[in-house]
C-alpha atoms as a PDB file:
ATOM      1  CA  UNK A   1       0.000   0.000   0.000  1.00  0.00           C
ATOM      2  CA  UNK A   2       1.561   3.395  -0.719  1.00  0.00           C
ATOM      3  CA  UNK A   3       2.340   5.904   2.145  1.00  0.00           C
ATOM      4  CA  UNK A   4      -0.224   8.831   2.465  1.00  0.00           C
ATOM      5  CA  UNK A   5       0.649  12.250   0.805  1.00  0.00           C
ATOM      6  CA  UNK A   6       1.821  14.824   3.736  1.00  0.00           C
ATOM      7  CA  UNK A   7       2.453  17.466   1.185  1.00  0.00           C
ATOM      8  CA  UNK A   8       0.770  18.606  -2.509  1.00  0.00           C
ATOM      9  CA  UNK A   9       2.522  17.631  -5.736  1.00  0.00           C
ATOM     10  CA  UNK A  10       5.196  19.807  -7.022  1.00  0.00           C
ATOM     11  CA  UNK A  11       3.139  21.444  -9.808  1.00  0.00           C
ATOM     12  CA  UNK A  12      -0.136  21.889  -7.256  1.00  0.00           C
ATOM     13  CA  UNK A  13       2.679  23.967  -4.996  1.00  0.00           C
ATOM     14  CA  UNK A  14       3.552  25.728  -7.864  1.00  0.00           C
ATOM     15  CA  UNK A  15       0.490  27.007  -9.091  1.00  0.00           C
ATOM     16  CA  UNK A  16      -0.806  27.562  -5.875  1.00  0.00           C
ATOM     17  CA  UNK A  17       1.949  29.815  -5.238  1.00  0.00           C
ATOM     18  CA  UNK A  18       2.012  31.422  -8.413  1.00  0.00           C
ATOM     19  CA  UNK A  19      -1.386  32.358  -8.899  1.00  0.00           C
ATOM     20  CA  UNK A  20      -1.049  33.940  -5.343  1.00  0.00           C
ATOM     21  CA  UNK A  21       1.686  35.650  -6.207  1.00  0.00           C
ATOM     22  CA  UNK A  22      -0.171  37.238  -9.845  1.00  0.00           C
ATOM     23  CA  UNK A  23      -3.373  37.926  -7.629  1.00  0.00           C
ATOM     24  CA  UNK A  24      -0.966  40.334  -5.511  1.00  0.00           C
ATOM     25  CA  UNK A  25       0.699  41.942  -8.302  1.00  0.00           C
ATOM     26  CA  UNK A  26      -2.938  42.428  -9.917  1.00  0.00           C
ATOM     27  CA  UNK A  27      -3.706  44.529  -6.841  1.00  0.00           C
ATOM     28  CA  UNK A  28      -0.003  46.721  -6.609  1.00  0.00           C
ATOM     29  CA  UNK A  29      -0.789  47.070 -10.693  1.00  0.00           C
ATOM     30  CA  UNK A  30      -4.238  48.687 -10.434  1.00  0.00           C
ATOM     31  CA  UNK A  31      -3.547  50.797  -7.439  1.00  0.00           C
ATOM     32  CA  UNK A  32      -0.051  51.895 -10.003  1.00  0.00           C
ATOM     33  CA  UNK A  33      -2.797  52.425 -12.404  1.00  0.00           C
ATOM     34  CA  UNK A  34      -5.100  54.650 -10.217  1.00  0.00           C
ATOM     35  CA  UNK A  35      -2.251  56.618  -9.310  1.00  0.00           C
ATOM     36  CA  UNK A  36      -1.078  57.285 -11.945  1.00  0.00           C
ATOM     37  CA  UNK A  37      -2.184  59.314 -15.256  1.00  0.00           C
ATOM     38  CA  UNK A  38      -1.443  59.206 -19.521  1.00  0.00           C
ATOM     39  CA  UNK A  39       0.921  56.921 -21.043  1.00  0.00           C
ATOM     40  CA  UNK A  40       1.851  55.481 -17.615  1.00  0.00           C
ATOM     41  CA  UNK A  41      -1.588  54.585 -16.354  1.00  0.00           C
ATOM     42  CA  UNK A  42      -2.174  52.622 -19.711  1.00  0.00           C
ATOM     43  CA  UNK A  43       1.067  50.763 -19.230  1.00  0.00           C
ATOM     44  CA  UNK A  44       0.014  49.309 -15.751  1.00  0.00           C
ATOM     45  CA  UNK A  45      -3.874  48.240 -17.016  1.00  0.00           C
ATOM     46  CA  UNK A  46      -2.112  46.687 -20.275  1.00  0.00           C
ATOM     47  CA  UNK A  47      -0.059  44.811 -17.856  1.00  0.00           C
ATOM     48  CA  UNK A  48      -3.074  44.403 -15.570  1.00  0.00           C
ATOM     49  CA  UNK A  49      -5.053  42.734 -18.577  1.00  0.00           C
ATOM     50  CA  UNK A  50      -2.223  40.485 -19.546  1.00  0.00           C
ATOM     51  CA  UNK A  51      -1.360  38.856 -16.003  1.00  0.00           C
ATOM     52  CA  UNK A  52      -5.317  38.893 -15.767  1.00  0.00           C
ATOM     53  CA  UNK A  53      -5.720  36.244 -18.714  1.00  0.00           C
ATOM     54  CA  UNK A  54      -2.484  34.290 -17.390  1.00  0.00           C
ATOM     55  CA  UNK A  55      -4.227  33.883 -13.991  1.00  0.00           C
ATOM     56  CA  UNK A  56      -7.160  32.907 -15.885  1.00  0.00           C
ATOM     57  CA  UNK A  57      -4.980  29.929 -17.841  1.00  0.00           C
ATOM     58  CA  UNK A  58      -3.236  28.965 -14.764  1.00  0.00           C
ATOM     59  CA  UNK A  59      -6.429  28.704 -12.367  1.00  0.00           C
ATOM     60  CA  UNK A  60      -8.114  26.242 -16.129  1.00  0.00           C
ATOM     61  CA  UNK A  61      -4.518  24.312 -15.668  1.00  0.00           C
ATOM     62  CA  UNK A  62      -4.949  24.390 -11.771  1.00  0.00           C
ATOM     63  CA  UNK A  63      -8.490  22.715 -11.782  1.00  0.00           C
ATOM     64  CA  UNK A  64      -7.226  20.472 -14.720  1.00  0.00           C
ATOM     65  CA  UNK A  65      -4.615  19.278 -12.318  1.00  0.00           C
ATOM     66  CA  UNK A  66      -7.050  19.605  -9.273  1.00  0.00           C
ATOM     67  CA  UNK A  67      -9.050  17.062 -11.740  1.00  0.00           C
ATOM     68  CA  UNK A  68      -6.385  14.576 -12.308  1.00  0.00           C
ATOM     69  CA  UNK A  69      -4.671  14.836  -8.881  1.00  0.00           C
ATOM     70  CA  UNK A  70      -7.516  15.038  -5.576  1.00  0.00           C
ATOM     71  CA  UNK A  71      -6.842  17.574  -2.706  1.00  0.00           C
ATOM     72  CA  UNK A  72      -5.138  15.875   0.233  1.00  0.00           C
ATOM     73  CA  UNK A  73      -7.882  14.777   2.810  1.00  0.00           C
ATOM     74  CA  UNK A  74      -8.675  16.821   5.663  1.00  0.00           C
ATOM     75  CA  UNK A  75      -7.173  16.250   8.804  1.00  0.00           C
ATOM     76  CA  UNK A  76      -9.428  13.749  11.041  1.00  0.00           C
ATOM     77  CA  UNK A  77     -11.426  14.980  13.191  1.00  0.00           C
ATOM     78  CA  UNK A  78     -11.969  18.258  11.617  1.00  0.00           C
ATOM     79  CA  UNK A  79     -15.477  19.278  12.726  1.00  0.00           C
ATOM     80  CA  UNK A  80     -18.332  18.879   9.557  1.00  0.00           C
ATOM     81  CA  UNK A  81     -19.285  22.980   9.239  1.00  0.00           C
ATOM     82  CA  UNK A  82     -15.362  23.428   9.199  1.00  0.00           C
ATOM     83  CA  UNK A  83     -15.160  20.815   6.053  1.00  0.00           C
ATOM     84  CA  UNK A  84     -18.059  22.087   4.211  1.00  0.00           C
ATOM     85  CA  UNK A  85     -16.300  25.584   5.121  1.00  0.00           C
ATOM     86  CA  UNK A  86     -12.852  24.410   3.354  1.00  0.00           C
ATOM     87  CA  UNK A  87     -14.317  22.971   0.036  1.00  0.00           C
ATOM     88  CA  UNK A  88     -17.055  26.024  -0.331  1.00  0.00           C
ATOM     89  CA  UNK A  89     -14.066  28.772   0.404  1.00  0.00           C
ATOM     90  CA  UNK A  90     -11.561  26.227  -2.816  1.00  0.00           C
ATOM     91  CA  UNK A  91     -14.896  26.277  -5.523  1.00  0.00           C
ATOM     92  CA  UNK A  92     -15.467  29.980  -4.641  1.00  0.00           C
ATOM     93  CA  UNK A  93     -11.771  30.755  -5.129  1.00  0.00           C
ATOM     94  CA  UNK A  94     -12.104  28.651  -8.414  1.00  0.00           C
ATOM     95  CA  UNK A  95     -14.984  30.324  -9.631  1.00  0.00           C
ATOM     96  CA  UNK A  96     -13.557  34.106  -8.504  1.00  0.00           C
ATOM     97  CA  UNK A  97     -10.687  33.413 -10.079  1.00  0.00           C
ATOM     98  CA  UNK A  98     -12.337  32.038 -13.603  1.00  0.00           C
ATOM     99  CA  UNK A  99     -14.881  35.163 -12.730  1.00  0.00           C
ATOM    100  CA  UNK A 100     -12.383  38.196 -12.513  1.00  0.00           C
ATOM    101  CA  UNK A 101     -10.392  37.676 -15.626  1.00  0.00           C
ATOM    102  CA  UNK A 102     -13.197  36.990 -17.465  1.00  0.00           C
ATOM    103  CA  UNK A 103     -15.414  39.801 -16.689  1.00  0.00           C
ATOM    104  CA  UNK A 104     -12.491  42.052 -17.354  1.00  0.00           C
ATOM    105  CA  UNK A 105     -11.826  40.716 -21.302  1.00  0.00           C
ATOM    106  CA  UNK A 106     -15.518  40.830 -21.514  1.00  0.00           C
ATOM    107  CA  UNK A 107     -15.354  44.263 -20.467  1.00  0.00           C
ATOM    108  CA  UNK A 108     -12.296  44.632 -23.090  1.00  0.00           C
ATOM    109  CA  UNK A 109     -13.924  43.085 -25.351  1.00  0.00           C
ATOM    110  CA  UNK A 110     -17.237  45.122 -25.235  1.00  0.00           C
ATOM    111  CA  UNK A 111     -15.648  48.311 -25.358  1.00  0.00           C
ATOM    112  CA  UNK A 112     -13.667  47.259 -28.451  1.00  0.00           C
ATOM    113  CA  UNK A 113     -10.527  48.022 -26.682  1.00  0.00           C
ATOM    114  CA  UNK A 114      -7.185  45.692 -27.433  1.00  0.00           C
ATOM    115  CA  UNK A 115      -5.598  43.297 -25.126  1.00  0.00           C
ATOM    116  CA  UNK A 116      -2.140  42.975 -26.262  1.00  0.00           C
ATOM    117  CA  UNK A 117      -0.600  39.872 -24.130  1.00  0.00           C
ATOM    118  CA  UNK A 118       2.425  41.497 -22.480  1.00  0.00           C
ATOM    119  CA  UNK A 119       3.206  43.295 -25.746  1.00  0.00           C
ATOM    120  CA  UNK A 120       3.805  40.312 -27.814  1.00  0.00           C
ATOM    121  CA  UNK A 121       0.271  39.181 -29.540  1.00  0.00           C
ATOM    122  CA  UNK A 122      -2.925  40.289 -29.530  1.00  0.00           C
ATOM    123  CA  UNK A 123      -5.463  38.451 -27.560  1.00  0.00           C
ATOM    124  CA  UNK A 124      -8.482  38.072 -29.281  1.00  0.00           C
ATOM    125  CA  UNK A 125     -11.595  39.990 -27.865  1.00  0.00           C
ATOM    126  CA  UNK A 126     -14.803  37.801 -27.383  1.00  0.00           C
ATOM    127  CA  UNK A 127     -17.588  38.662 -29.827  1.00  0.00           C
ATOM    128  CA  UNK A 128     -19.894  40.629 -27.657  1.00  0.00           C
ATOM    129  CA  UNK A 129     -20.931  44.640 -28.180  1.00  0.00           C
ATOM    130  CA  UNK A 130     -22.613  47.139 -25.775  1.00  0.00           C
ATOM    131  CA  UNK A 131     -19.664  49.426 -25.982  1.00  0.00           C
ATOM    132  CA  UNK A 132     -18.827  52.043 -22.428  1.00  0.00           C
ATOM    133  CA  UNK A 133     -22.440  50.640 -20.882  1.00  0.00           C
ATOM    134  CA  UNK A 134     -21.603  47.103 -21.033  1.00  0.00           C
ATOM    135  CA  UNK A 135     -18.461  47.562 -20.360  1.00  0.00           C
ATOM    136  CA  UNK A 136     -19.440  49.865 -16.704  1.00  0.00           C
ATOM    137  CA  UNK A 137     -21.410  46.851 -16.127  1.00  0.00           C
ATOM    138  CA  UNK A 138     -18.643  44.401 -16.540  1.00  0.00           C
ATOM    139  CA  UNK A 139     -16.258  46.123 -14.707  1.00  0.00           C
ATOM    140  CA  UNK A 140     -18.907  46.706 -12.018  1.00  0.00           C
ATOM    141  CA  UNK A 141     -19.485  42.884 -11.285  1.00  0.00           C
ATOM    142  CA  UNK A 142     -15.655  42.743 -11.642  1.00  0.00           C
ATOM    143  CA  UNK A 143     -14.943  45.009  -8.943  1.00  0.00           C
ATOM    144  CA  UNK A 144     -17.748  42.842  -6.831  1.00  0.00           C
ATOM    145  CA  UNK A 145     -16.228  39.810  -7.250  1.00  0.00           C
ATOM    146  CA  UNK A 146     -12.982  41.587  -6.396  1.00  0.00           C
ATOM    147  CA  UNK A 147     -13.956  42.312  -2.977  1.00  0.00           C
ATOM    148  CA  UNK A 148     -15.015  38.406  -2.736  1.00  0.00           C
ATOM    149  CA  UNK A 149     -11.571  37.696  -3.401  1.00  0.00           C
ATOM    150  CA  UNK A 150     -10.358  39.566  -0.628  1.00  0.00           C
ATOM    151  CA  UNK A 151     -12.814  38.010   1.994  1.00  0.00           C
ATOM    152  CA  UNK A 152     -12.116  34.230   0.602  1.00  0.00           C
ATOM    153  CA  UNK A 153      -7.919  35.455   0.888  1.00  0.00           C
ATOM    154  CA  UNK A 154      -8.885  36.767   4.276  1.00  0.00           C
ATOM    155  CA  UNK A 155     -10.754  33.797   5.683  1.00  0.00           C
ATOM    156  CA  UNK A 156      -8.086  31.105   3.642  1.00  0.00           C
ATOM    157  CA  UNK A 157      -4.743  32.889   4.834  1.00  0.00           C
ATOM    158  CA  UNK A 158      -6.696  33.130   8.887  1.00  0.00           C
ATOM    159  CA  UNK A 159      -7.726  29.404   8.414  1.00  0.00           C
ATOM    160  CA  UNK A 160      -4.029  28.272   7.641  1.00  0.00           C
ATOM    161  CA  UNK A 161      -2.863  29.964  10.956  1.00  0.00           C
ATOM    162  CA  UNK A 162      -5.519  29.031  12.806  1.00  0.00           C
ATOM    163  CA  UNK A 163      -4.771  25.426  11.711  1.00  0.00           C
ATOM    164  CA  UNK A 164      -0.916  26.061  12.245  1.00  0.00           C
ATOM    165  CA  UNK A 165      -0.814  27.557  15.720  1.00  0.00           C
ATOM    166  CA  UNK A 166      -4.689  26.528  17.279  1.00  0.00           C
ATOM    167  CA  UNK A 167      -4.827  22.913  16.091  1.00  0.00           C
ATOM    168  CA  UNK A 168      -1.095  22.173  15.257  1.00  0.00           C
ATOM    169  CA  UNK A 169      -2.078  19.673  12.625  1.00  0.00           C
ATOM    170  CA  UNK A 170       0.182  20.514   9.834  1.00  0.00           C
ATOM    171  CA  UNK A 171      -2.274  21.715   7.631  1.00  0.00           C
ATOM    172  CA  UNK A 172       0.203  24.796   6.243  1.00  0.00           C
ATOM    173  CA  UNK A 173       3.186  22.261   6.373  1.00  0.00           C
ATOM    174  CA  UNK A 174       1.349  20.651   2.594  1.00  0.00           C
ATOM    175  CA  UNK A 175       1.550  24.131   0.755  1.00  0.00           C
ATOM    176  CA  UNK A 176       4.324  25.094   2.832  1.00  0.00           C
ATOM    177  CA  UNK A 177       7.341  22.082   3.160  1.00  0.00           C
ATOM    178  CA  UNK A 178       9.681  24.257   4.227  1.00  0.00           C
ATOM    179  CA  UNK A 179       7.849  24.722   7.666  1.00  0.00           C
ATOM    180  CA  UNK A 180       9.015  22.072  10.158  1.00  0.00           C
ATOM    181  CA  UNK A 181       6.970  18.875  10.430  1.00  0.00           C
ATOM    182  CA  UNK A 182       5.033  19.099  13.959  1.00  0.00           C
ATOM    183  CA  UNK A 183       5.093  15.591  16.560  1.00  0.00           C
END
């Protein structure tokens, strides 16, 4: 019989990690954008829109893999609300993270304006029209599923220290190897 998994898979670590990482420079790059004005301001959104659709190919690859390759189980014990909690707070950050990228090439797309994929192609725009109205609306269910993604961060990053220094059960160890294996 093989021995249990104590830790994700390589690639699940990586595009965990990497994902995080592009969600956080999607925030620094919009606030660069609203502070900012002309030439410069356009530079930060056109990088905005390009790590946008990357996250949204990484999270496609990421439940691909998810797919393929089943989330370690929970630790035993764990009370029922607190599982239920776990999976609703991983299909929310799935669908957030499908949501957000896509609402903002729809929004790209409806205005007519070009996505140009970290200056080296352009990204098609999705055959939809509506122009600046449809577009305000887009952007307007982008920025509300935007402040969902900072609750479900919020509640996922207090979860994995609540489960690291309340129940000591290595949860944070899987996405985390470096951190020493508790007794």
């Amino acid at each position: 019989m093989a021995e249990p998994r104590h830790r994700y898979s390589t690639v699940s670590l990586l595009l965990h990690w990497v994902i995080a990482l592009a969600v956080l420079a999607q925030v620094l790059l919009i606030t660069a954008h609203e502070a900012t004005e002309g030439v410069q301001a356009r530079e930060f959104v056109n990088l905005h829109k390009s790590l946008g659709l990357t996250i949204l190919v990484l999270t496609l690859a990421r439940i691909g893999w998810r797919m393929a390759n089943p989330a370690l189980p929970l630790p035993v014990g764990l009370p029922r609300w607190q599982r239920w909690a776990a999976r609703a707070v991983h299909v929310l950050f799935y669908v957030v993270l499908l949501a957000m990228p896509l609402t903002g090439w729809l929004a790209s797309s409806a205005s007519g304006r070009e996505i140009i994929w970290f200056g080296l192609f352009d990204w098609p725009l999705l055959p939809i029209s509506g122009g600046r109205p449809v577009a305000g609306q887009l952007m307007d269910v982008h920025e509300a599923v935007m402040k969902l993604l900072y609750v479900l961060i919020a509640v996922h990053v207090l979860a994995a220290l609540k489960h690291q220094f309340v129940n000591r059960d290595n949860v944070l160890r899987r996405m985390i190897p470096i951190i020493p294996r508790r007794p």
